[in-house]
Structure formats: structure tokens, C-alpha cells
Protein backbone atom coordinates (compact mmCIF):
# COMPACT_ATOMS: atom_id res chain seq x y z
CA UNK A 1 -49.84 17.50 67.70
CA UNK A 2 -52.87 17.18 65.10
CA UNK A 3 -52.50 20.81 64.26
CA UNK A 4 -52.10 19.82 60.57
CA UNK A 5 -55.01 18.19 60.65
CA UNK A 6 -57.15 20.70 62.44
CA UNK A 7 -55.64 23.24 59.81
CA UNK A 8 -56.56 21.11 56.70
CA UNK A 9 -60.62 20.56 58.36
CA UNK A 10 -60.79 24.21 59.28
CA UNK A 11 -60.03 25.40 55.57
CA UNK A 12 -61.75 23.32 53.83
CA UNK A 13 -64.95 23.46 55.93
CA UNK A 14 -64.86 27.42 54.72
CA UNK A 15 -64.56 26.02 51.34
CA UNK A 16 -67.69 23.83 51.45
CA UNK A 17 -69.56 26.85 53.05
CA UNK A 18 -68.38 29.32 50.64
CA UNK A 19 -66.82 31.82 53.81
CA UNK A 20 -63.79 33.77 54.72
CA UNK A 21 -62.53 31.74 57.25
CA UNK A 22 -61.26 35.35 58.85
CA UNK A 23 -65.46 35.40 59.82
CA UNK A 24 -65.37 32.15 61.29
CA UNK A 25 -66.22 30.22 64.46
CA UNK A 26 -64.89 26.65 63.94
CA UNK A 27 -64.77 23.61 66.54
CA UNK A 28 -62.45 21.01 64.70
CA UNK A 29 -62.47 17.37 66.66
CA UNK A 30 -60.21 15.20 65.78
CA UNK A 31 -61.55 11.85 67.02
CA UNK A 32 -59.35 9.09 66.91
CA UNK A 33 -57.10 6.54 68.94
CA UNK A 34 -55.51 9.94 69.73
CA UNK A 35 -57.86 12.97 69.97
CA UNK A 36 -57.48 16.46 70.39
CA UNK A 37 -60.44 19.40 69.41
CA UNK A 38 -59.41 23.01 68.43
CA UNK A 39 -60.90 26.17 68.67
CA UNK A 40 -60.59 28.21 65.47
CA UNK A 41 -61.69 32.13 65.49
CA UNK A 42 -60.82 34.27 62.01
CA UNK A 43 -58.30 31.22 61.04
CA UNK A 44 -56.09 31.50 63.85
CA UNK A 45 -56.58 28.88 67.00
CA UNK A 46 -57.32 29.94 70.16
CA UNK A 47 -57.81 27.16 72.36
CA UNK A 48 -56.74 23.43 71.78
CA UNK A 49 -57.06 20.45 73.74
CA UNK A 50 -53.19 18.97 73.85
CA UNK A 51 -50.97 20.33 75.75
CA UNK A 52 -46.78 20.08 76.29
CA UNK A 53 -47.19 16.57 75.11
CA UNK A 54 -50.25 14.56 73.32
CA UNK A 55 -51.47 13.33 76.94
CA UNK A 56 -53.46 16.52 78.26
CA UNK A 57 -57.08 16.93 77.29
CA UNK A 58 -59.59 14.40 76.14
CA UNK A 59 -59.90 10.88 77.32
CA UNK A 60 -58.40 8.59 74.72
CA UNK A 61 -57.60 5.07 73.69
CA UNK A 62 -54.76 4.59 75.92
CA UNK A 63 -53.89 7.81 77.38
CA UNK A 64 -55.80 9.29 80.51
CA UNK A 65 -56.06 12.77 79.37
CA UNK A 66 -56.59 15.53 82.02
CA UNK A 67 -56.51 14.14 85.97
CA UNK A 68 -55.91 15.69 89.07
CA UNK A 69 -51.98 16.04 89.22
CA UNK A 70 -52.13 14.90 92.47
CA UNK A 71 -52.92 11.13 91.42
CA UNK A 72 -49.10 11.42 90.35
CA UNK A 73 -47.90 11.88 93.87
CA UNK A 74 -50.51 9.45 95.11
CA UNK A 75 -49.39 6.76 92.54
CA UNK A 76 -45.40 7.85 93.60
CA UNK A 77 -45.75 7.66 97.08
CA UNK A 78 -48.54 4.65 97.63
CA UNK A 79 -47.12 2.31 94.67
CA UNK A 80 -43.58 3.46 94.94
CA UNK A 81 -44.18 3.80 90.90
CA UNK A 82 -40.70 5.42 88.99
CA UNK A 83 -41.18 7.91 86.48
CA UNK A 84 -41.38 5.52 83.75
CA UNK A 85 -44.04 3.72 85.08
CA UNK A 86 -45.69 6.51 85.69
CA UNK A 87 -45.58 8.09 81.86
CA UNK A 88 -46.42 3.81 81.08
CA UNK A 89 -49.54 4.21 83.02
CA UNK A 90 -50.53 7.42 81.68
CA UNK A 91 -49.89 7.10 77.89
CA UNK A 92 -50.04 3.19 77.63
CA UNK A 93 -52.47 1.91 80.68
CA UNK A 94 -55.46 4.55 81.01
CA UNK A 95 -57.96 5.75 78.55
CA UNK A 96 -60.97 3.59 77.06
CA UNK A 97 -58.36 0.38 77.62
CA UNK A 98 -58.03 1.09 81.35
CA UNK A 99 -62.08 1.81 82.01
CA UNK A 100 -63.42 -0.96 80.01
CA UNK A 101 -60.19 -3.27 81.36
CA UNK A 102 -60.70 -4.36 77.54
CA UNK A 103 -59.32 -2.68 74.62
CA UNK A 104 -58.29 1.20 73.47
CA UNK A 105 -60.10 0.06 69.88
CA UNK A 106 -62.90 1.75 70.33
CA UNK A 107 -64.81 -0.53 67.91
CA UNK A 108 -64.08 -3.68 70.42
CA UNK A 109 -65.19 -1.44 73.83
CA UNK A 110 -68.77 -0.61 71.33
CA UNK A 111 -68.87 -4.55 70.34
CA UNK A 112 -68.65 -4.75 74.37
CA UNK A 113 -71.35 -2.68 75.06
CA UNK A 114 -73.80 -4.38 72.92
CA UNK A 115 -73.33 -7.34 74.72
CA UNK A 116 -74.05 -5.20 77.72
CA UNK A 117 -70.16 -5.08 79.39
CA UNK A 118 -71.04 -2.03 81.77
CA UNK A 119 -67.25 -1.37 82.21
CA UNK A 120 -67.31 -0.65 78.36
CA UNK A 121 -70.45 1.40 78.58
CA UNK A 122 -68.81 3.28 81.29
CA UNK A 123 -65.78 3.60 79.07
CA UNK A 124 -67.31 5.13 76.23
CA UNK A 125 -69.98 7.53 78.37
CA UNK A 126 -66.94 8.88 79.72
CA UNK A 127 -65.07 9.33 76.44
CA UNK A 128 -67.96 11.29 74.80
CA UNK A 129 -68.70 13.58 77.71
CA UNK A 130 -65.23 14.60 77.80
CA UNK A 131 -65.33 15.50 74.53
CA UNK A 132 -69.11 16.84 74.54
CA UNK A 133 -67.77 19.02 77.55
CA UNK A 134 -64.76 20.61 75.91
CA UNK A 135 -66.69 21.38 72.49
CA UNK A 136 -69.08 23.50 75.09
CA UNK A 137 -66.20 25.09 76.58
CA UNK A 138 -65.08 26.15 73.14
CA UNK A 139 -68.24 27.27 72.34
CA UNK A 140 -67.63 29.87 75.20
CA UNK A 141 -64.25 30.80 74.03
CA UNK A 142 -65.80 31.45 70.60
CA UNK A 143 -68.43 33.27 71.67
CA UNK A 144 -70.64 31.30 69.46
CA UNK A 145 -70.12 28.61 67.02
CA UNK A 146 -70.25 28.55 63.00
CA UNK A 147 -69.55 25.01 61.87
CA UNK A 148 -68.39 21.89 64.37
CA UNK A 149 -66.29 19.66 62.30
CA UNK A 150 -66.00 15.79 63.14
CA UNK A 151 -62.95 13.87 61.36
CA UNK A 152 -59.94 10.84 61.62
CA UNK A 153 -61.05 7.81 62.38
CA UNK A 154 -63.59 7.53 65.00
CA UNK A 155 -65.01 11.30 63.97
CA UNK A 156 -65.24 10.44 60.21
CA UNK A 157 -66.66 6.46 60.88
CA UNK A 158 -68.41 6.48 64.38
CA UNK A 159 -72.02 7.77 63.56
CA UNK A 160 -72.69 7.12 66.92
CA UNK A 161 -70.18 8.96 69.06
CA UNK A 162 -71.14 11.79 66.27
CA UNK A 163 -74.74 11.24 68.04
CA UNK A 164 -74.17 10.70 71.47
CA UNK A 165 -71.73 13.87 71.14
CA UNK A 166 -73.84 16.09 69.74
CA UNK A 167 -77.00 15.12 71.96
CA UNK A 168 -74.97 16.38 74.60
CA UNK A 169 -74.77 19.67 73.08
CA UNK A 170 -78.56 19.71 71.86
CA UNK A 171 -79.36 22.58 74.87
CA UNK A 172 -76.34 25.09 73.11
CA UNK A 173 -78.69 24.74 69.94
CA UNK A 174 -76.53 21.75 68.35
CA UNK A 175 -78.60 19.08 66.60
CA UNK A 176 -78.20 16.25 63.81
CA UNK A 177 -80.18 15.03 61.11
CA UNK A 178 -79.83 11.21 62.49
CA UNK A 179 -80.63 10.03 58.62
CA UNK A 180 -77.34 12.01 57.33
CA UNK A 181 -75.24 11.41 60.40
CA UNK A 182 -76.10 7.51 60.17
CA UNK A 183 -74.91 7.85 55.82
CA UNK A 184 -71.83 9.94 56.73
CA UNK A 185 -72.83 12.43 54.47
CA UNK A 186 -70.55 15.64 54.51
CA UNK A 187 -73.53 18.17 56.19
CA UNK A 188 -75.25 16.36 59.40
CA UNK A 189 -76.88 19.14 60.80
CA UNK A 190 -80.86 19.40 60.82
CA UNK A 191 -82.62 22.54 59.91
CA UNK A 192 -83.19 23.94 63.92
CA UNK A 193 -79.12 23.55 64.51
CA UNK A 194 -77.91 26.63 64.87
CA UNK A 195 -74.56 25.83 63.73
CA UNK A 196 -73.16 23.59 60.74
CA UNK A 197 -71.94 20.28 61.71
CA UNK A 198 -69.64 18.10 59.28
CA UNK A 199 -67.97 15.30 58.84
CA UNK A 200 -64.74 15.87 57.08
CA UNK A 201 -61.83 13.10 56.15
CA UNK A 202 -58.12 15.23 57.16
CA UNK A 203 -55.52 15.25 54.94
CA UNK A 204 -52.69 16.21 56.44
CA UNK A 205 -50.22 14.65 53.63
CA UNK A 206 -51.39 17.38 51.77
CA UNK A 207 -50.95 20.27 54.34
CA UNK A 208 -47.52 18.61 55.15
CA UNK A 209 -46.94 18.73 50.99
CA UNK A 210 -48.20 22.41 50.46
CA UNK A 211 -46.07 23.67 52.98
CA UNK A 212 -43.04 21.96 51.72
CA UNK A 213 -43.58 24.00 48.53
CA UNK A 214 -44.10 26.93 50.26
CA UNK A 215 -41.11 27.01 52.04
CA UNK A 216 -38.89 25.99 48.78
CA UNK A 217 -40.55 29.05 46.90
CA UNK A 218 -39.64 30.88 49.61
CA UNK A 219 -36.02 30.01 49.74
């Protein structure tokens, strides 16, 4: 579902670091009111964090993400909750908005937290360990990592999800230069990382535009 996005990142992050992106070990995050975070080996994906629909994977602004499927037969049988309700809850009711009972703006649930809500500090300690925990499980997919790339809205703006992110990945040899992640300059990495970390804006009106004109050339 952001796979145009995660395309446009993944090239251009080889175009920044001058490599084939066939010798590449890319983590793309797309951090936004929706998320999703790809795993990217010689240009092709291997592992990405949507599933069937835009709900599976990370903890978002409204949508739960992964949860035990068993909660569905729980919320069926004990709340007598129809199907509708049901995809309601889990798209519309959960995420950040259903932890911090506040907002899925991620901005309002961090205005929360510095006024100490400790629903909204919940809220957003959950949303960056889920996706600390599936960059790490990517990193095992890989077999290594090459370049993490952060972008949309909260991965190109938020320098401090960036932070509290990568800190969670500081034992797996990740770590920022706080100074450049804090400017939102495009290389945030410090010089013991041992992989590139970036913050790149998408563009996937462009990828969406390219491949229009590939396909009419190839007609």
C-alpha cells in the first residue's frame, strides 16, 4: 500500500550514496498517520510490514496493527460486535487514538505527553517499539543493514520518534548524530553507526508519473 513510496526512498537513497542498489541492504519506514517499513535486498523487497489490507503490521494513528486474532472472537462473542464494527474498531478506534483515548495526530498525543498525560506517553512508547522491533527483525531478514531510511510525515518531521527509534536499535550498531537528526538534515547517522541512516521526503507522484510513461512507451 506505500510500495510507491518505499520504491521512490529505496532508489534514491542509492543515488545519494553513489551504489547499485542490486548491492544493497535497505530498511525504508514510512512513518506516517499510516505506516508501513520494507525490507529491500538487491532492489527487490523481501519483507514488508502491510499485509492483505493496510491494517497488519505497525501500530498506527487509528488502526491497531498486528493483535492476537483471537481478540476478534473475544470482541464477537463478549460484545456481540458485527463485522462492521469490528473492521470500525480496528481501522477507525485503535492505534495512538485508542491508547492515549486522545487523538491519532501524533503531534497532539506528543503535546500530551509534555504535559505529562501517561496514556499518551504510553501511546507513543508503544508506537516506536513496534516500529524499533520490526526494523530489527528486518535487520535479520537482511542479514545486515546498509542504509535505514526515515520518510512521510512523521519520519521526515518527527526528530524525535527518529531518536527514540533509533536508540532502540543502538545495541544492532544503529546510532544518530542528535545535532543532524534535530536539523533534519538528509545523513543522521554518527561516525560509530554501522549503517547509513536518512531522512528522505517520498515522492510517489513521480514514481506514479514515470511509470505512466513507461507503460505508454511500451504500448
Amino acid at each position: 500500500f506505500h510500495g510507491t513510496s518505499h520504491r521512490y526512498v529505496s532508489q534514491r537513497v542509492c543515488d545519494y550514496l553513489g551504489r547499485d542498489i542490486k548491492t544493497q541492504r535497505i530498511i525504508t519506514c514510512h512513518i506516517g498517520n499510516g505506516a508501513s517499513v520494507a525490507a529491500i535486498k538487491g532492489g527487490k523487497v523481501i519483507d514488508t510490514s502491510m499485509g492483505l489490507t493496510p491494517l497488519a503490521g505497525l501500530m498506527m494513528g487509528s488502526r491497531s496493527g498486528d493483535i492476537d486474532p483471537m481478540i476478534l472472537l473475544f470482541l464477537l462473542e463478549q460484545e456481540k460486535l458485527s463485522a462492521q464494527q469490528l473492521s470500525d474498531v480496528l481501522n477507525k478506534e485503535s492505534g495512538l487514538l485508542a491508547i492515549s483515548q486522545l487523538s491519532n495526530d501524533l503531534r497532539d498525543v506528543l503535546e500530551a505527553c509534555d504535559r505529562g498525560d501517561e496514556k499518551a506517553s504510553l501511546a507513543v512508547n508503544m508506537f516506536v517499539n513496534r516500529i524499533a522491533q520490526t526494523i530489527a527483525s528486518y535487520i535479520t531478514d537482511l542479514d545486515g543493514l546498509d542504509a535505514l531510511v526515515f520518510t512521510a510525515g512523521i519520519g521526515e518531521n518527527s526528530a524525535l520518534i527518529r531518536s527514540l527509534v533509533v536508540q532502540k536499535l543502538n545495541c544492532l550498531g544503529l546510532s544518530l548524530n542528535q545535532a543532524a537528526n534535530e536539523q533534519g538534515q538528509l545523513f543522521i547517522q554518527n561516525s560509530q553507526s554501522q549503517a547509513k541512516i536518512l531522512i528522505l521526503p517520498t515522492n510517489e507522484e513521480l514514481m506514479i508519473a514515470q511509470d505512466t510513461m513507461r507503460l505508454l512507451e511500451f504500448k
